[in-house]
Protein backbone atom coordinates (compact mmCIF):
# COMPACT_ATOMS: atom_id res chain seq x y z
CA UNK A 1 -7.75 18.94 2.78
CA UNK A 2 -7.32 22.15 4.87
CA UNK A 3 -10.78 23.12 3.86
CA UNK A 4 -12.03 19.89 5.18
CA UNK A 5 -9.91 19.61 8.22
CA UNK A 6 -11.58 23.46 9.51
CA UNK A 7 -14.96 22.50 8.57
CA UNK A 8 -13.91 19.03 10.88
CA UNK A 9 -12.57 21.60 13.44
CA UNK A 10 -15.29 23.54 13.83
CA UNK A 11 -18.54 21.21 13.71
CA UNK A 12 -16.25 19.26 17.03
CA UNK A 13 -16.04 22.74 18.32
CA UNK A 14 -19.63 23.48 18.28
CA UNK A 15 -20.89 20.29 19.68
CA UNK A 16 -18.35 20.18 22.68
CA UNK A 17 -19.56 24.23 23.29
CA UNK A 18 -23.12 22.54 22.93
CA UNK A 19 -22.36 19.98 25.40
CA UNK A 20 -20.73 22.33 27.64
CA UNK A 21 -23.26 24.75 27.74
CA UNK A 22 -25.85 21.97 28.95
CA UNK A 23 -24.25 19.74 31.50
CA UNK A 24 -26.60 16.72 33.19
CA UNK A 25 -28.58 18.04 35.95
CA UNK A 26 -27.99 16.62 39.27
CA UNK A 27 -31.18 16.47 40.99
CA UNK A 28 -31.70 14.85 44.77
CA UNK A 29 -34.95 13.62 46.08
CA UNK A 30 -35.46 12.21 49.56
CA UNK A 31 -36.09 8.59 49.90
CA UNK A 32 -37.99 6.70 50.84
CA UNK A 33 -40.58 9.01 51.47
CA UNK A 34 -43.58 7.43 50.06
CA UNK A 35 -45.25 8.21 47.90
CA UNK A 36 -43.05 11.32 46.61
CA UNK A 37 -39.71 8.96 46.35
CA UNK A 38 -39.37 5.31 46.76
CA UNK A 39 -38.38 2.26 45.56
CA UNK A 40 -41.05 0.16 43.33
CA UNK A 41 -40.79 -3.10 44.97
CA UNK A 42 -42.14 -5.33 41.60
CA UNK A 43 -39.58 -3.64 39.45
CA UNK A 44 -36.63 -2.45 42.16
CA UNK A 45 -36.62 1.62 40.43
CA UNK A 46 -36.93 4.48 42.21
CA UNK A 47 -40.46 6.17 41.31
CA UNK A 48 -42.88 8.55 42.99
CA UNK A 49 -44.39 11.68 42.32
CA UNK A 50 -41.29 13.90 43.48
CA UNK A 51 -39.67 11.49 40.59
CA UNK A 52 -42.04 11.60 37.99
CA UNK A 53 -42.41 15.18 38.44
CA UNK A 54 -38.44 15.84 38.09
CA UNK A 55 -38.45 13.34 35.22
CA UNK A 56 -41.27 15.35 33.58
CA UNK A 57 -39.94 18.62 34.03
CA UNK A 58 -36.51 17.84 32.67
CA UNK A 59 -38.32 16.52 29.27
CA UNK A 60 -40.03 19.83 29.37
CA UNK A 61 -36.99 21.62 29.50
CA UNK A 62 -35.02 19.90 27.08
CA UNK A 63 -32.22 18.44 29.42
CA UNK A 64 -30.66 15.55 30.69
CA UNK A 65 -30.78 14.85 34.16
CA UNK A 66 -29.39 12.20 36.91
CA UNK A 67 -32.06 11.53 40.10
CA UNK A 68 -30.35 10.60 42.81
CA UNK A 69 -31.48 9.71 45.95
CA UNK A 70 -30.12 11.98 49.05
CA UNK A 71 -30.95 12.48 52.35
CA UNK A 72 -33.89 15.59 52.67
CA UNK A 73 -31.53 17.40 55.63
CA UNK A 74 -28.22 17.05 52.99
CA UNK A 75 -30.16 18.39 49.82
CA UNK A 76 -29.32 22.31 50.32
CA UNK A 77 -25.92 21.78 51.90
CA UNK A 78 -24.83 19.51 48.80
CA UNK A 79 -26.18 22.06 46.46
CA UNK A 80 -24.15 24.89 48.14
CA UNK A 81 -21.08 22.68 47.56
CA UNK A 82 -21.33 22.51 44.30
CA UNK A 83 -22.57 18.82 44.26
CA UNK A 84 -26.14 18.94 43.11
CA UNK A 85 -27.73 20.75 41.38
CA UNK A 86 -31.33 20.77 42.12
CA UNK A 87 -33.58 19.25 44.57
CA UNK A 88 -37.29 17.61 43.91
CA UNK A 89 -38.04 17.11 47.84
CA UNK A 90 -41.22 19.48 48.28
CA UNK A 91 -38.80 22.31 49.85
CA UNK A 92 -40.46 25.39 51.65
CA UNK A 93 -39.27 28.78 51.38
CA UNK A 94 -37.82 29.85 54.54
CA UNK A 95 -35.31 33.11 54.89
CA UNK A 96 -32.57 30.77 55.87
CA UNK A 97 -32.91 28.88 53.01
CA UNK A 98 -33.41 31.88 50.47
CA UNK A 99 -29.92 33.06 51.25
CA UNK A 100 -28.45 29.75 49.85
CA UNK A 101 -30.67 28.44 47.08
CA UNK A 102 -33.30 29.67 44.24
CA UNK A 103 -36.53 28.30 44.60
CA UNK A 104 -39.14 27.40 42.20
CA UNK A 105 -42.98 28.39 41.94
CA UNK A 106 -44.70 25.74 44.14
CA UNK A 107 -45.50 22.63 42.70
CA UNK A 108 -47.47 21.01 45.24
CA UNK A 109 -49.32 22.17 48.72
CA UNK A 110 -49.45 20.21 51.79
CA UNK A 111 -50.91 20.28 55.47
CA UNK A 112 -48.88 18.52 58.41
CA UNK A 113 -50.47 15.97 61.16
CA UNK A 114 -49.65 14.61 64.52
CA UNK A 115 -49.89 11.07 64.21
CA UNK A 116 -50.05 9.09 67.37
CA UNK A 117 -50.91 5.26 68.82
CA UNK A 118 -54.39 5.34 69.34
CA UNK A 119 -55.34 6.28 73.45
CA UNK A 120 -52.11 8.40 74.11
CA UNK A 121 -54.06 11.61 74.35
CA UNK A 122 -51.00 13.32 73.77
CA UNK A 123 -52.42 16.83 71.62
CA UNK A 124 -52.34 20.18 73.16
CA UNK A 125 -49.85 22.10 75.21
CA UNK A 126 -50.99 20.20 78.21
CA UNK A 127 -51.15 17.35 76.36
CA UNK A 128 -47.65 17.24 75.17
CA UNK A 129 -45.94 18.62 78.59
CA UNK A 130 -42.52 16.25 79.39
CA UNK A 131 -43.52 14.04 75.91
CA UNK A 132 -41.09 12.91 73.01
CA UNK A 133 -42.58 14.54 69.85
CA UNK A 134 -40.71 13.00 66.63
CA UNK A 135 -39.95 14.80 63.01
CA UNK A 136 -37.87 15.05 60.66
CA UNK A 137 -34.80 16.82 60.79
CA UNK A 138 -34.45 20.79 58.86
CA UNK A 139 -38.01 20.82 57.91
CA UNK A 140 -40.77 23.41 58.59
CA UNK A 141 -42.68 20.90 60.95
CA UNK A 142 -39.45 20.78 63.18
CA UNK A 143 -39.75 24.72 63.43
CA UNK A 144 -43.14 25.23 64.11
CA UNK A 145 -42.53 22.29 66.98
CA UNK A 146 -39.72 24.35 68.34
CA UNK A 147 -41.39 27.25 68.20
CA UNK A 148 -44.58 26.16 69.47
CA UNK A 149 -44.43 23.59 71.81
CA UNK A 150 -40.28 23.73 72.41
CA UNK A 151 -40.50 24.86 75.50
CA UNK A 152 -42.67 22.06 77.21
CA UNK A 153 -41.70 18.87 74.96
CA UNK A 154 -38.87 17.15 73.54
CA UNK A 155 -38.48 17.65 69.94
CA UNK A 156 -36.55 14.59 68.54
CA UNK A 157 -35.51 15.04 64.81
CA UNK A 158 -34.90 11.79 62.15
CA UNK A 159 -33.05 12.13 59.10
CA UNK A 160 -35.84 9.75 57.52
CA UNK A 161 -39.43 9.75 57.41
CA UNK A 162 -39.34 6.08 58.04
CA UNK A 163 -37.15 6.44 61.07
CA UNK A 164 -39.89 8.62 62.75
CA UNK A 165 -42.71 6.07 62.16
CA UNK A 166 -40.34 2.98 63.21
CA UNK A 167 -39.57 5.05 66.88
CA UNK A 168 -43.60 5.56 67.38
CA UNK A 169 -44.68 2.18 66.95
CA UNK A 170 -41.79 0.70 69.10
CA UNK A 171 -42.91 3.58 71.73
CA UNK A 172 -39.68 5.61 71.70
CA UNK A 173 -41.61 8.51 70.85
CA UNK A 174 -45.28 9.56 72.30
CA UNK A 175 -46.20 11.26 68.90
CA UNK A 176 -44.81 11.82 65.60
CA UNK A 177 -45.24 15.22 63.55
CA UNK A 178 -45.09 15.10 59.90
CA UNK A 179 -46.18 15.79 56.25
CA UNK A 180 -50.07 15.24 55.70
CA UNK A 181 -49.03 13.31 52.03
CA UNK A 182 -46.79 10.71 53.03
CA UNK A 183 -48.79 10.40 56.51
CA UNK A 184 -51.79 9.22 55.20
CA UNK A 185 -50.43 7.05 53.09
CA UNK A 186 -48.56 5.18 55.25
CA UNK A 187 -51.70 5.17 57.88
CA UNK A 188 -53.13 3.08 54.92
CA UNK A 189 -50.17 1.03 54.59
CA UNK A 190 -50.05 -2.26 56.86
CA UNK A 191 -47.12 -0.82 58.52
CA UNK A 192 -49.52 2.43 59.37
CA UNK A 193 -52.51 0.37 60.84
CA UNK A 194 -51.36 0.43 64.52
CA UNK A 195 -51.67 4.42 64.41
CA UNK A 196 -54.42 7.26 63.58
CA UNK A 197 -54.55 10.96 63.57
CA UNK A 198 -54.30 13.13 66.36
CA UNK A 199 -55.92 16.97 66.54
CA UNK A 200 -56.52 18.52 63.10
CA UNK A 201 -54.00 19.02 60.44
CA UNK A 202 -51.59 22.00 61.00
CA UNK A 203 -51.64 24.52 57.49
CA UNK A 204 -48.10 26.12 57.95
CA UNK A 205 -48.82 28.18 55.15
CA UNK A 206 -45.27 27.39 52.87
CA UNK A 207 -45.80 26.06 49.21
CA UNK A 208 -43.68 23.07 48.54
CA UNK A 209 -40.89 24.17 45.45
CA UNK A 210 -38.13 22.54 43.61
CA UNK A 211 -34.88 24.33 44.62
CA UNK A 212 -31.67 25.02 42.80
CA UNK A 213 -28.40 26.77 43.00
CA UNK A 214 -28.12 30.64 43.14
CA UNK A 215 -26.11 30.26 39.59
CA UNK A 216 -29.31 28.23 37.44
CA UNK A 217 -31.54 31.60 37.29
CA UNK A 218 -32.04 30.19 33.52
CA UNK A 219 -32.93 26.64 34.66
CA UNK A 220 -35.57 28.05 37.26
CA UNK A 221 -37.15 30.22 34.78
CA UNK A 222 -37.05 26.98 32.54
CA UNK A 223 -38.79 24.90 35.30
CA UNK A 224 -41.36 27.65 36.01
CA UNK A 225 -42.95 27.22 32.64
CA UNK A 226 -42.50 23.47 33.14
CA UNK A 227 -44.94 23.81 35.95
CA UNK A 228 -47.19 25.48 33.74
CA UNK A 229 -47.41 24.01 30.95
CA UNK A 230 -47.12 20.43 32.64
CA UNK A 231 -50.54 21.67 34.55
CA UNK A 232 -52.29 23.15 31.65
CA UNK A 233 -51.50 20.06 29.26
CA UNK A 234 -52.89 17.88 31.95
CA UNK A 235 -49.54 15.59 32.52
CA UNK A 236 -49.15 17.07 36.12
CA UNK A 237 -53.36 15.98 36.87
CA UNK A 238 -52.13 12.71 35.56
CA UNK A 239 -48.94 12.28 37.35
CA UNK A 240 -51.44 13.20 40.63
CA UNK A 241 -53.50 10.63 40.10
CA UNK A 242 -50.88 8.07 39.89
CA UNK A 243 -50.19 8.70 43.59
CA UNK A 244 -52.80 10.93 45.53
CA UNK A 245 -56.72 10.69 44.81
CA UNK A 246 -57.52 14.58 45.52
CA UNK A 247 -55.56 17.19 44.32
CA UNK A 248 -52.40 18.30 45.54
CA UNK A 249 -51.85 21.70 43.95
């Protein structure tokens, strides 16, 4: 009976050390941001590519994960506090940000646009003196504005993609600034068809990464390989197809 009851004892040990030792991942993307996180209207799930490739790379690293939706401009601070764990929202690496998180090799690449009603004539320096340029909030396209064009426009930052598109059609804004991926899609979206590109797209140079906190050195290692071996088994080509028709790496 003793025999039994250690033998017992230690096979609960080792699975609740198991367990311990490989907690759920937290992991926030930003919705809706089309088509990197939204919600599938004909089945009411979150999906996207930010989604898929989270869902993807936690099969590839052997762990159980919870997606949650969270606001782009609240991913890093709720990973500092200890209440995420990773984010899937096509981060940049910026000094500011290096001091608080890890970041991943880049998993996608991405040029930004000025998207405008068709006629305002609003690109350029001159173009943009005294107007209301929109973007979203803690992002690379709100520093390059800033530092750019800060100091004869009005930068106006959204928490939500969405947001910046609903204030340019109802003319709160004379032109929005934003991610080339989710831009053109919505331009082909019937909500989009009111609005068209302004000036060329804007190469700001960053990679888009996953980002985690400064303690999962393991887990970024882990989703490194991920990367790779999700590109050279062909699952990330077909995950890109689902959503973009050129590639996005």
């Amino acid at each position: 009976m003793n025999v039994c009851f250690l033998v017992a004892a230690l096979i609960l040990s080792f699975c609740s050390g198991s367990h311990a030792a490989d907690p759920v991942l937290r992991i926030g993307v930003d919705a809706p941001y089309p088509p990197f996180a939204y919600t599938d209207p004909a089945t009411g799930k979150l999906t996207g590519f930010d989604y898929d490739i989270a869902e993807a790379v936690c099969r590839k690293i052997g762990r159980q994960c919870d997606i949650q939706v969270v606001p782009f401009d609240e991913i890093i601070p709720r990973i500092v506090e200890g209440k995420l764990d990773i984010g899937v929202a096509g981060m940049a690496r910026k000094p500011e940000r290096e001091k608080l998180v890890l970041f991943s090799e880049k998993y996608f690449r991405s040029s930004s646009i000025f998207i405008e009603i068709p006629g305002s004539n609003v690109v350029g320096r001159e173009g943009l003196k005294g107007k209301k340029i929109g973007v979203q909030n803690k992002t690379t396209q709100e520093d390059y504005l800033r530092e750019t064009y800060g100091d004869v426009a009005e930068v106006v930052t959204f928490t939500g993609f969405e947001d910046i598109m609903k204030a340019l059609i109802a003319r709160q804004l004379d032109i929005a600034f934003i991610d080339g991926l989710p831009g053109y899609h919505y331009l082909k979206s019937e909500a989009g068809q009111g609005l068209d590109i302004a000036g060329e797209p804007v190469k700001l140079g960053s990679a888009s990464c996953i980002v985690l906190h400064p303690s999962l050195v393991k887990e970024r290692d882990a989703i490194n390989q991920a990367i790779l071996d999700l590109r050279s088994s062909g699952e990330y080509d077909t995950i890109n197809r689902k959503y973009f028709e050129f590639n996005i790496y």
